[in-house]
Protein backbone atom coordinates (compact mmCIF):
# COMPACT_ATOMS: atom_id res chain seq x y z
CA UNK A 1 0.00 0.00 0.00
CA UNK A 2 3.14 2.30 0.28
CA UNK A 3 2.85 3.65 -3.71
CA UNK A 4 -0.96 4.40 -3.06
CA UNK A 5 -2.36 7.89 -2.75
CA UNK A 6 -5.46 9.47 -1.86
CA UNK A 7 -8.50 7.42 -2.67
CA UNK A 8 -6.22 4.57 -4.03
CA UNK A 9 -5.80 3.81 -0.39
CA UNK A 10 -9.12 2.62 0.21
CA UNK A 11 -11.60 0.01 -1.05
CA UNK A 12 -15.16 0.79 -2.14
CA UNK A 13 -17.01 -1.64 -0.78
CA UNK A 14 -20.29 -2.81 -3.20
CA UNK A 15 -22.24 -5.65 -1.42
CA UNK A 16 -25.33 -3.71 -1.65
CA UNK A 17 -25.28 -2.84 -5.33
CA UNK A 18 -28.48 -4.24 -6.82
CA UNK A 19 -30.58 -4.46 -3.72
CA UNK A 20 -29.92 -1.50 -1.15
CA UNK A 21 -28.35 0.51 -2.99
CA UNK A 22 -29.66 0.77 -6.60
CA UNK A 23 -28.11 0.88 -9.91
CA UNK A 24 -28.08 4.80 -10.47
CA UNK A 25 -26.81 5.44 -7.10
CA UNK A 26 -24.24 2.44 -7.48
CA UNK A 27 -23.02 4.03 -10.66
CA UNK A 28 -22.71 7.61 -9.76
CA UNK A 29 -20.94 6.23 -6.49
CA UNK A 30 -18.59 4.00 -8.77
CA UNK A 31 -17.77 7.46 -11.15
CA UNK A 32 -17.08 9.42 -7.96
CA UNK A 33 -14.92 7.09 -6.67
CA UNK A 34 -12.72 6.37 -10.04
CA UNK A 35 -12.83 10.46 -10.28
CA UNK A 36 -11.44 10.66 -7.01
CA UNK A 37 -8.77 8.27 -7.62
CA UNK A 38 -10.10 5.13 -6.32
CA UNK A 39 -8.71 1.49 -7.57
CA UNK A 40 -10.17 -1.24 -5.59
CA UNK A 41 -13.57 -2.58 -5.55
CA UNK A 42 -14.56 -5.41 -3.30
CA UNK A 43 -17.59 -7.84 -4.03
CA UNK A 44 -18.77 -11.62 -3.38
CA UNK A 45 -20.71 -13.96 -5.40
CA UNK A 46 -23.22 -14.30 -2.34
CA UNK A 47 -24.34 -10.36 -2.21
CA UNK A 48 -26.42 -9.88 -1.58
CA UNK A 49 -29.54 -12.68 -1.40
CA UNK A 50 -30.28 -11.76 2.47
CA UNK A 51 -31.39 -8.06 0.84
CA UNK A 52 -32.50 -9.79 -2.62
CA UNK A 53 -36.31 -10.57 -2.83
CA UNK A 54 -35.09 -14.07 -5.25
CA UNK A 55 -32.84 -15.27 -2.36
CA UNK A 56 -29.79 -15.80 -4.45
CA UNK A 57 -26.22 -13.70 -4.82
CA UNK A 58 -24.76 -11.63 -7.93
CA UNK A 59 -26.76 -8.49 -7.77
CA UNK A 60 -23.33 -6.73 -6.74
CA UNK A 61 -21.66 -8.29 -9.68
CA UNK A 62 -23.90 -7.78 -11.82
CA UNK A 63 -24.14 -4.12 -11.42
CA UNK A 64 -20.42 -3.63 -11.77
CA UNK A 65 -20.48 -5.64 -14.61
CA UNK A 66 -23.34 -3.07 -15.99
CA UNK A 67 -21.24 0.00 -14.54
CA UNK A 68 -18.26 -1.61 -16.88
CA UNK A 69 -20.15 -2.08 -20.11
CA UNK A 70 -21.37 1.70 -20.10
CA UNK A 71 -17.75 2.95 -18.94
CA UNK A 72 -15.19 1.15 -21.34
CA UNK A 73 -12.41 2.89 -19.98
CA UNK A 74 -13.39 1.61 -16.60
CA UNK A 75 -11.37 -1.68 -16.21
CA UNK A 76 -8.93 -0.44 -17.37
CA UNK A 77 -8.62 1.93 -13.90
CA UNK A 78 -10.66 -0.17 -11.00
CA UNK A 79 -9.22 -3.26 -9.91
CA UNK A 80 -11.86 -6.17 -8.62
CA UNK A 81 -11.82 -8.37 -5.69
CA UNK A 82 -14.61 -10.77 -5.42
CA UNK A 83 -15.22 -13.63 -3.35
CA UNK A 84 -16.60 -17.56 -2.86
CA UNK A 85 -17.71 -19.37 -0.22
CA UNK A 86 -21.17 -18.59 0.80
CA UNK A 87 -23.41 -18.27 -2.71
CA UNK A 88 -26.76 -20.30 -1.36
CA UNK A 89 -27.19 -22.78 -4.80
CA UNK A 90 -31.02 -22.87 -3.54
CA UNK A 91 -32.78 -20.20 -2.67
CA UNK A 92 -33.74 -19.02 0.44
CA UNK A 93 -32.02 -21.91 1.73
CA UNK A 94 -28.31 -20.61 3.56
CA UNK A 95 -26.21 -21.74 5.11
CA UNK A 96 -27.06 -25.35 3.92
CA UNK A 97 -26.93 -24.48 0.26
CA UNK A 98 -24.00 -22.62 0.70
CA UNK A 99 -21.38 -23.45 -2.35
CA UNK A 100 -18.39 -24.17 0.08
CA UNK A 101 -14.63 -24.53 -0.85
CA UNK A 102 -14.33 -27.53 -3.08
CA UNK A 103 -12.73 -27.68 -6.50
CA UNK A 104 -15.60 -27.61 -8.55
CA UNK A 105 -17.40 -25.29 -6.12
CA UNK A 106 -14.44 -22.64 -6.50
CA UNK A 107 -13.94 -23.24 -10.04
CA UNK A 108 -17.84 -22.48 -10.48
CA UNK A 109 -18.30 -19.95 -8.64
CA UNK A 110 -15.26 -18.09 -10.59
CA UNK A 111 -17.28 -18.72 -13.56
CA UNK A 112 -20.56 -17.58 -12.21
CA UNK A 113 -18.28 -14.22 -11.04
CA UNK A 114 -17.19 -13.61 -14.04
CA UNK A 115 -20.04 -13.84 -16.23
CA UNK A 116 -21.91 -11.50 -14.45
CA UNK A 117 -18.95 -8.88 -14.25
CA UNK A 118 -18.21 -9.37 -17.87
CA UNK A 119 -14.70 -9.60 -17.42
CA UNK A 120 -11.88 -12.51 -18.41
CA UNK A 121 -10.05 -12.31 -14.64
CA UNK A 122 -10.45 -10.92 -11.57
CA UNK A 123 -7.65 -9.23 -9.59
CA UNK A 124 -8.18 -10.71 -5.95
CA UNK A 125 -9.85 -14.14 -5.29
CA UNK A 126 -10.85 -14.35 -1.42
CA UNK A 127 -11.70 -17.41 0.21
CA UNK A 128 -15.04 -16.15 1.76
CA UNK A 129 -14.74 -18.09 4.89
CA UNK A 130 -13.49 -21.34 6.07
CA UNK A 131 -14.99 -24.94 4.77
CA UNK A 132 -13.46 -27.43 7.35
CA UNK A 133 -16.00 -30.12 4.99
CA UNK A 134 -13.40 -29.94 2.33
CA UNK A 135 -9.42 -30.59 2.62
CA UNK A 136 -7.77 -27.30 2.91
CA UNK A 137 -5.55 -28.93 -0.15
CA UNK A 138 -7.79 -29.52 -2.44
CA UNK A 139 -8.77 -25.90 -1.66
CA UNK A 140 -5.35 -24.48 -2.63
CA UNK A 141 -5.10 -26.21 -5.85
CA UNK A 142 -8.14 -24.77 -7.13
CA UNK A 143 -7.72 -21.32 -5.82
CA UNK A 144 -3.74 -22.08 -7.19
CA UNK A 145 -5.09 -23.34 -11.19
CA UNK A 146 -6.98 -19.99 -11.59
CA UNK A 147 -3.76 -18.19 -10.95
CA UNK A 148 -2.03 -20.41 -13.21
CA UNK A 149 -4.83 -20.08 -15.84
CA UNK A 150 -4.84 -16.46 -15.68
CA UNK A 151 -8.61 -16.10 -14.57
CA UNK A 152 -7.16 -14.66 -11.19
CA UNK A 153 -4.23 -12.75 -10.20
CA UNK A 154 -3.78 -12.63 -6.53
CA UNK A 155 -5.64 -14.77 -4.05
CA UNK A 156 -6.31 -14.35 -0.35
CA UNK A 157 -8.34 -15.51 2.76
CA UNK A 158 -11.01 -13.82 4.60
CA UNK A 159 -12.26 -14.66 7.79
CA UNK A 160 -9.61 -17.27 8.27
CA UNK A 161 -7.57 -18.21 11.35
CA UNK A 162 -4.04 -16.69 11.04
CA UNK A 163 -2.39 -20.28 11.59
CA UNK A 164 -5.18 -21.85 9.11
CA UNK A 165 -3.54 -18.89 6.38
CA UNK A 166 -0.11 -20.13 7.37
CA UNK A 167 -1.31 -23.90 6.76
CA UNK A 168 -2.33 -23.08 3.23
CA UNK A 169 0.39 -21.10 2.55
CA UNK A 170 2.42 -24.17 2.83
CA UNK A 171 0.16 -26.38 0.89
CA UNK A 172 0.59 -24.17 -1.75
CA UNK A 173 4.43 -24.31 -1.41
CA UNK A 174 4.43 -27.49 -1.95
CA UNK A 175 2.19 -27.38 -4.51
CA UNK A 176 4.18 -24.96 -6.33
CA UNK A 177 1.42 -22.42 -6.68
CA UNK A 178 0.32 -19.00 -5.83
CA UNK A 179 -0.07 -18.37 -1.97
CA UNK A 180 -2.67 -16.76 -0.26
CA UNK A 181 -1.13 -13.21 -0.23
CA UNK A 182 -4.48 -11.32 1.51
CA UNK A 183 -5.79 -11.58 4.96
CA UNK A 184 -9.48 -9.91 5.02
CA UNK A 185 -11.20 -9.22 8.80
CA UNK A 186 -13.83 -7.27 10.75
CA UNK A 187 -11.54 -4.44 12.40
CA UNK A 188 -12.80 -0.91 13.79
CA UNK A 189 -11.40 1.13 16.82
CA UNK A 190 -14.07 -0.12 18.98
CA UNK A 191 -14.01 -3.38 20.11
CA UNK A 192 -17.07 -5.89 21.38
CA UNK A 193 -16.57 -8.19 24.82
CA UNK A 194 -14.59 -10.46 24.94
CA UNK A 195 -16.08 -13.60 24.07
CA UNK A 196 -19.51 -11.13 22.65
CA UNK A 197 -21.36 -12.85 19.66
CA UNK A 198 -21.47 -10.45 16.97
CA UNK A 199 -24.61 -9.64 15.32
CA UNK A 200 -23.64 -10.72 12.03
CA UNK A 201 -22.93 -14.27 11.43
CA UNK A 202 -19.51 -15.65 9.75
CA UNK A 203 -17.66 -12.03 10.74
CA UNK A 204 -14.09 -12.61 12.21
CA UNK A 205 -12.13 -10.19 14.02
CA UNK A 206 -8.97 -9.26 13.44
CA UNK A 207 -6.40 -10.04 16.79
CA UNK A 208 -3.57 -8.36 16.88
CA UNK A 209 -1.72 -11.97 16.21
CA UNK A 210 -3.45 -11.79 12.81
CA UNK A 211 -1.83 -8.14 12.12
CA UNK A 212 1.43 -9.09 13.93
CA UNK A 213 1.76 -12.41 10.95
CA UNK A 214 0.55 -10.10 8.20
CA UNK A 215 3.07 -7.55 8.45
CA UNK A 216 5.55 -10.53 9.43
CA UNK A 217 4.85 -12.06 6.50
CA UNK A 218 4.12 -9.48 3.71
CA UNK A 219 0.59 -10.60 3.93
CA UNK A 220 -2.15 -7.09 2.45
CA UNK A 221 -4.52 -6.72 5.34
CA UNK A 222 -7.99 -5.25 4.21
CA UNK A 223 -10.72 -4.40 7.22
CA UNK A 224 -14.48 -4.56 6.72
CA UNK A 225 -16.94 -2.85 8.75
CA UNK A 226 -14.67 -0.19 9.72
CA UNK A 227 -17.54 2.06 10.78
CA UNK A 228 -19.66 -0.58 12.31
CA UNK A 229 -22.46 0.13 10.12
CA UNK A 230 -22.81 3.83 10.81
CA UNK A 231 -22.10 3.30 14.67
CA UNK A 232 -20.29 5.89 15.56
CA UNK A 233 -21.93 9.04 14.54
CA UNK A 234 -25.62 7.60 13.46
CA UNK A 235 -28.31 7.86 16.74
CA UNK A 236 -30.67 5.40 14.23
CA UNK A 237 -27.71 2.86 14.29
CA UNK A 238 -26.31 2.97 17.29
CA UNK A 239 -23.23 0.12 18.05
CA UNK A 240 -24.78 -3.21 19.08
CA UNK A 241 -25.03 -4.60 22.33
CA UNK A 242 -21.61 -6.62 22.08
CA UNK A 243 -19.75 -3.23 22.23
CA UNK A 244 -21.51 -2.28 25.29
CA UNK A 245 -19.03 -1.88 27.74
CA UNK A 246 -16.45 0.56 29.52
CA UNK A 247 -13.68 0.34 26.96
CA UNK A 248 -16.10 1.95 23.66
CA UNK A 249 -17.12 4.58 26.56
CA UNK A 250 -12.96 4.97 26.80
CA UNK A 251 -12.85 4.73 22.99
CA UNK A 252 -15.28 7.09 22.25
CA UNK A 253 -14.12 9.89 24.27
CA UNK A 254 -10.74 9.67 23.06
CA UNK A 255 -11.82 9.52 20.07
CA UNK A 256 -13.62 12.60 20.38
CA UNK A 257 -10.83 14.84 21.99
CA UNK A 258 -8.77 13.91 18.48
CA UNK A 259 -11.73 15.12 16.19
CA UNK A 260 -11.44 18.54 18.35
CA UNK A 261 -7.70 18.95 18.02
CA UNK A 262 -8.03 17.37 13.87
CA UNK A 263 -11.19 19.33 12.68
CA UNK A 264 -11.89 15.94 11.42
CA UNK A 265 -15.43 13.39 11.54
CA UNK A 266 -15.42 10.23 14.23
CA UNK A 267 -15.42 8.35 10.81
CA UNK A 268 -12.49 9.84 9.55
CA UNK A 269 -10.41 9.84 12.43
CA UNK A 270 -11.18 5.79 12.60
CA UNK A 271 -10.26 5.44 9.06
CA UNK A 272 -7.10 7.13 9.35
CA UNK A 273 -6.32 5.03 12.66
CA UNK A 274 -6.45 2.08 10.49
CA UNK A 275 -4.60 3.58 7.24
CA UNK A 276 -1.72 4.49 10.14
CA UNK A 277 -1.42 0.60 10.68
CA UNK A 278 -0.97 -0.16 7.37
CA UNK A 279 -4.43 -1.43 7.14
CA UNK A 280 -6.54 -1.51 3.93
CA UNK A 281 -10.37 -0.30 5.02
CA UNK A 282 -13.36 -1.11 3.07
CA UNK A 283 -15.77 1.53 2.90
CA UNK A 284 -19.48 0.79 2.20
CA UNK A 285 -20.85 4.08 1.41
CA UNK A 286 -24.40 4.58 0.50
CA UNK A 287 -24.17 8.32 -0.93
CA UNK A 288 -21.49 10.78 -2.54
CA UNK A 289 -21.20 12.18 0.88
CA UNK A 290 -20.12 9.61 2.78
CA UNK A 291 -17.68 8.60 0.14
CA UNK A 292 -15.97 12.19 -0.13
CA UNK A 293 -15.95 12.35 3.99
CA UNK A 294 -14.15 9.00 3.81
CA UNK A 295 -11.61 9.97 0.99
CA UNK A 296 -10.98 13.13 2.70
CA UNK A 297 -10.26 10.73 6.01
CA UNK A 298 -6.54 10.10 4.10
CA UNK A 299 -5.25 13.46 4.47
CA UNK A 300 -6.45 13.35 8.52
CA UNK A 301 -3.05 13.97 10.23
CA UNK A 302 -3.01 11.39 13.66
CA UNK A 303 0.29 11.83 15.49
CA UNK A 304 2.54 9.57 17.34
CA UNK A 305 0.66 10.54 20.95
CA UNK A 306 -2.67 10.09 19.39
CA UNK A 307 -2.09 6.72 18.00
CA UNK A 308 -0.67 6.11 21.69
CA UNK A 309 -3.84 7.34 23.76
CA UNK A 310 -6.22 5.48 21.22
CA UNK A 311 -4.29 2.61 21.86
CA UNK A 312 -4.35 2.88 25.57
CA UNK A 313 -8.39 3.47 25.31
CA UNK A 314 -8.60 0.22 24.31
């Protein structure tokens, strides 16, 4: 991430294209975010049927793919990250349609992927989630062929155990193909309990073991959910009931002593946090608003003391 500037920094974040968020909106966000100098997009095959009135994934996909047809100069400048794992093959039926992790079931879901985004490759393949059903080997050869076909460039793991990440890694040495070279997590500035269950099912957090191995190993760290769904500044969305506790009350008034002496947003000043650790966020704006406030959140200035009384709030 050390070349990237401004908006190139971040990742636009498009799981509600198609449902949520609809096409005209998802475009105008997609042009203000290439204008602004934005690279990365990040998608799945599986968004998003919760939202989706047929049950199934590739709305997302299949808006970017739209968004590229009408820009042709667009490929050219975004680079895609998608994901498989969780697609529910029935619908209305998840988890126990999900596609999982085996060779066919990565090879299809590619296929699926990029159909709908029109495209030949992709630029990031993530492992969605573990499949313990499947033998993490047979995993790593499929994920490995696509690089070796051409249909993906880079591949990487999200919400996988660091030593799990490590295990593949090996497999694929051995194998003599591409390594998972990605780790994707839930990661904010506020933290839940210890031992809370998140509202959201399949997120894992990142530990500071799985940062500490990343940088260790030259591993790209991307964080979703950086904002906790509008959490911090949004009294309609307030943070759920796993981050209840004294440390977020610590947290937050740090956190708002540093917007004082910044000028800057609680968003901002969160996003920056995480840009200072070398940390990749994914931003899932829902107007041109929040995506300028979040751009602008590069440029936010956080100091050596800063960094060291956020860190002690938590």
């Amino acid at each position: 991430m050390a070349g990237d500037r401004g908006a190139a920094r971040l990742v636009l974040g498009t799981m509600n294209y198609g449902t949520t968020v609809d096409r005209d909106r998802a475009f105008a966000l997609l042009d203000r975010f290439v204008e602004l100098g934005g690279q990365w997009l990040d998608t799945a095959n599986c968004y998003a049927f919760w939202s989706d009135p047929s049950g199934l994934g590739g709305a997302s996909e299949r808006v970017i793919g739209a968004w590229l047809r009408a820009r042709p100069a667009g490929r050219a400048r975004v680079r895609i990250a998608t994901k498989v794992r969780y697609d529910p093959l029935v619908a209305h039926r998840w988890p126990e349609s999900a596609e999982g992790l085996s060779a066919g079931a990565v090879a299809a879901g590619v296929a699926g992927s990029l159909s709908r985004l029109g495209v030949d490759a992709v630029d990031l393949l993530w492992a969605h989630g573990e499949d313990r059903s499947v033998p993490l080997a047979e995993t790593v050869a499929a994920f490995g062929a696509l690089v070796s076909r051409g249909t993906v460039r880079r591949v990487g793991a999200a919400n996988h155990a660091s030593w799990r990440v490590e295990q593949a890694r090996a497999l694929a040495r051995d194998q003599g193909v591409a390594q998972w070279s990605a780790l994707q997590l839930r990661h904010s500035l506020a933290q839940p309990r210890p031992g809370a269950a998140l509202p959201d099912q399949g997120h894992k957090l990142l530990a500071a073991d799985d940062l500490d191995y990343a940088h260790t190993e030259g591993l790209d760290v991307w964080a979703y959910t950086p904002l906790i769904n509008g959490g911090y500044v949004r009294p309609d969305k307030p943070l759920p009931e796993a981050y209840d506790h004294p440390g977020t009350s610590r947290v937050l008034g740090v956190l708002d002593e540093i917007t004082v002496e910044t000028g800057a947003t609680r968003n901002q000043v969160v996003l920056a946090w995480l840009l200072r650790q070398g940390i990749r966020p994914i931003v899932g704006v829902s107007s041109l608003a929040q995506l300028d406030e979040a751009v602008d959140a590069v440029d936010v200035p956080l100091d050596d003391g800063q960094l060291a009384r956020l860190a002690a709030a938590r």
